[in-house]
N, C-alpha and C. Protein backbone atom coordinates (compact mmCIF):
# COMPACT_ATOMS: atom_id res chain seq x y z
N UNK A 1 32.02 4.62 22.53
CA UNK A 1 31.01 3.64 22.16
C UNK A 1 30.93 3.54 20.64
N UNK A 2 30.27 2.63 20.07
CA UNK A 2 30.14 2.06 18.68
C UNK A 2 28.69 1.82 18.89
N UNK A 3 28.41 2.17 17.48
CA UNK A 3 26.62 2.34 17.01
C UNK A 3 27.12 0.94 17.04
N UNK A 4 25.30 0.12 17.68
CA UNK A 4 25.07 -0.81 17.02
C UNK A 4 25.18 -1.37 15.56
N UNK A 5 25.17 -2.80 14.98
CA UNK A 5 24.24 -3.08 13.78
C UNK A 5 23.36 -3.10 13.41
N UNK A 6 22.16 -2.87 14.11
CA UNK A 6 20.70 -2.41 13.64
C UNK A 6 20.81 -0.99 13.57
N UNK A 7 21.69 -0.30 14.54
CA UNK A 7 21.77 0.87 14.28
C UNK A 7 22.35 1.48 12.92
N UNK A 8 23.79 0.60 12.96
CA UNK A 8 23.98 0.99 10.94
C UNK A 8 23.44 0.37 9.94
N UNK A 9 22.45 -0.31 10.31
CA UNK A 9 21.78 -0.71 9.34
C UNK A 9 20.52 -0.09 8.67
N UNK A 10 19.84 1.09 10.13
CA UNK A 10 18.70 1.59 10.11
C UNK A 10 19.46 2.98 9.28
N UNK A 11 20.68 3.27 9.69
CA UNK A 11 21.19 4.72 9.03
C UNK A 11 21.36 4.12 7.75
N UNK A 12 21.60 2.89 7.36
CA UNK A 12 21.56 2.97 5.82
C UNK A 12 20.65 3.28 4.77
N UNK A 13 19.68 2.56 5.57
CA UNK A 13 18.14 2.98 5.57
C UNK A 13 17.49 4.14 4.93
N UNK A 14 18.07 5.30 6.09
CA UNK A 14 17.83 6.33 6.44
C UNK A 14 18.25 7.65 5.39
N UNK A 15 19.89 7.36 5.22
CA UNK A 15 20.36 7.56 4.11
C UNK A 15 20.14 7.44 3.13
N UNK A 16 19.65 6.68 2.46
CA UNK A 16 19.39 6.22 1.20
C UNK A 16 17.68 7.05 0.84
N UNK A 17 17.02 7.04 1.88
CA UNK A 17 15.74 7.51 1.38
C UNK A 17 15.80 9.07 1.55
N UNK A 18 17.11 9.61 2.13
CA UNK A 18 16.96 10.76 2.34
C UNK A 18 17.35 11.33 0.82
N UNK A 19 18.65 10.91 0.32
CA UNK A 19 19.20 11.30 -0.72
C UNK A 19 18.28 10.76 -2.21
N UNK A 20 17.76 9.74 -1.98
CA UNK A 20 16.16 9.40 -3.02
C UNK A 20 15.57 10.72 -3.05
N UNK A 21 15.13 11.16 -1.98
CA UNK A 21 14.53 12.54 -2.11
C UNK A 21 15.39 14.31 -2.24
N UNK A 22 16.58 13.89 -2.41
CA UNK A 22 17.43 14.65 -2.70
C UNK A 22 17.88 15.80 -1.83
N UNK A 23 17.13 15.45 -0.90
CA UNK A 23 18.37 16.29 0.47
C UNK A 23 19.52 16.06 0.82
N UNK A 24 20.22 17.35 0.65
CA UNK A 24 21.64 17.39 0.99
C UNK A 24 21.84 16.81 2.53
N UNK A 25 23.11 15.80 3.33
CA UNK A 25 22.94 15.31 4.62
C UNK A 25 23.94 16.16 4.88
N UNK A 26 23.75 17.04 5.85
CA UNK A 26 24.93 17.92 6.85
C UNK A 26 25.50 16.84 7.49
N UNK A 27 25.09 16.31 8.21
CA UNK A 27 25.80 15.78 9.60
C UNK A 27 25.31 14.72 9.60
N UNK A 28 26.19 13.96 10.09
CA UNK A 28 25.63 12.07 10.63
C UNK A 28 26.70 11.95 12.19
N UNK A 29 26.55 11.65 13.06
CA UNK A 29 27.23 11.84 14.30
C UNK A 29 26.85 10.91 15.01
N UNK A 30 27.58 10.70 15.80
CA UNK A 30 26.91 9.50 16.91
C UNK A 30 27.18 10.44 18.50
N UNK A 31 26.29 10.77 19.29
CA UNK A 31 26.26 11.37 20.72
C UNK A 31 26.16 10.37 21.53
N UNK A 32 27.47 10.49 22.29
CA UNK A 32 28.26 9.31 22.88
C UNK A 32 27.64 9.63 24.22
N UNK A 33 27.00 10.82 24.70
CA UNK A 33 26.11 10.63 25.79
C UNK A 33 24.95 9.67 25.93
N UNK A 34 24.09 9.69 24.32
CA UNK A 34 22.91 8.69 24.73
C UNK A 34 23.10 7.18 24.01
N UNK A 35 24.30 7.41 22.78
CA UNK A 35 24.59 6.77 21.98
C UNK A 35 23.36 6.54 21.15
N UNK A 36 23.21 7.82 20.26
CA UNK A 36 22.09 7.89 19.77
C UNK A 36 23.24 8.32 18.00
N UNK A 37 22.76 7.88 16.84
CA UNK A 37 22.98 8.28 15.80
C UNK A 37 22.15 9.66 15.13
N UNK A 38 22.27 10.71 15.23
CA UNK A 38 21.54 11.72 14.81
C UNK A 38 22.40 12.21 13.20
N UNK A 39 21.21 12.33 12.29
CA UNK A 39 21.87 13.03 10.89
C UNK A 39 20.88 14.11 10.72
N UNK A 40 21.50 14.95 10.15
CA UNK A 40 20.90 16.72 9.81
C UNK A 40 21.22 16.69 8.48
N UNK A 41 19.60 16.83 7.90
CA UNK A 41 19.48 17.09 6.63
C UNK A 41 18.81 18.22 5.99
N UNK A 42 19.04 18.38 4.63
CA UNK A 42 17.97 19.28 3.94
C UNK A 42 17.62 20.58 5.23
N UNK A 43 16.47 21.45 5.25
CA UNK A 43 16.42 22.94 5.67
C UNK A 43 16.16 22.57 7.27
N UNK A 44 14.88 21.62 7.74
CA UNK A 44 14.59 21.06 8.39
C UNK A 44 14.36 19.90 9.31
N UNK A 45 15.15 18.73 8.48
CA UNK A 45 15.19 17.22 8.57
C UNK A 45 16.54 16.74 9.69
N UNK A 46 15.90 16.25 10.94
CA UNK A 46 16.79 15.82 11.74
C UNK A 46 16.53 14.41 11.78
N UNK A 47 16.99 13.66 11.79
CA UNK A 47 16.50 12.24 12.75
C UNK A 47 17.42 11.39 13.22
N UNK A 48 16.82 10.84 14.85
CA UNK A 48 17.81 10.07 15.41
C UNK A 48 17.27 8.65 15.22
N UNK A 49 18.41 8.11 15.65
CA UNK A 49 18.20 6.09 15.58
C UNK A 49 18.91 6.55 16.82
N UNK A 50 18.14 5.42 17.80
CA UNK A 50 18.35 5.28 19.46
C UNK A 50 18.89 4.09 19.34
N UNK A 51 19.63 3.55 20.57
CA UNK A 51 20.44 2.08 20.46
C UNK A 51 19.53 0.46 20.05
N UNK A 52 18.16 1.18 20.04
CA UNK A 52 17.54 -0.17 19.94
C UNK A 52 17.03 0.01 18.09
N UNK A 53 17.76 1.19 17.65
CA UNK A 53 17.86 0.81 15.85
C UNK A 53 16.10 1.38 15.90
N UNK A 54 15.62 2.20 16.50
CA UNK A 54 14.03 3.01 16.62
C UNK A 54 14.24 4.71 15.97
N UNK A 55 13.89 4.77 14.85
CA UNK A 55 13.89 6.06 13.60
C UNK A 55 12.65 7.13 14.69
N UNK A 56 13.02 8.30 15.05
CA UNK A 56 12.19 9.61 15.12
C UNK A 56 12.91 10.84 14.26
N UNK A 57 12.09 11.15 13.61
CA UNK A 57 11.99 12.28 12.42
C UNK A 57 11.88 13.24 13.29
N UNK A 58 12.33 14.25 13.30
CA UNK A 58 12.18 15.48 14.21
C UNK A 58 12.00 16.74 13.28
């Protein structure tokens, strides 16, 4: 599967305000089970974008 375009559009998003605040991003992945975009940041900072391009901070 392939992330949506709202979906790479929301990780650009996502990206950009993460590294504004200067957390290092481990991981950006796409889980081809839910087709969910999940990135791992900084000590604690997870967050997924679901196929409908919808941000939860975890």
């Amino acid at each position: 599967m392939e992330p949506t375009s709202e979906q790479l559009k929301q990780l650009y998003r996502v990206l950009t305000w993460l590294t504004r605040m200067y957390l290092p991003v481990y991981l950006v992945t796409l889980d081809e089970r839910t087709n969910n975009i999940v990135v791992i940041a900084g000590e604690e900072t997870v967050v997924v974008i679901n196929p409908e391009a919808e941000v939860d901070y975890e």
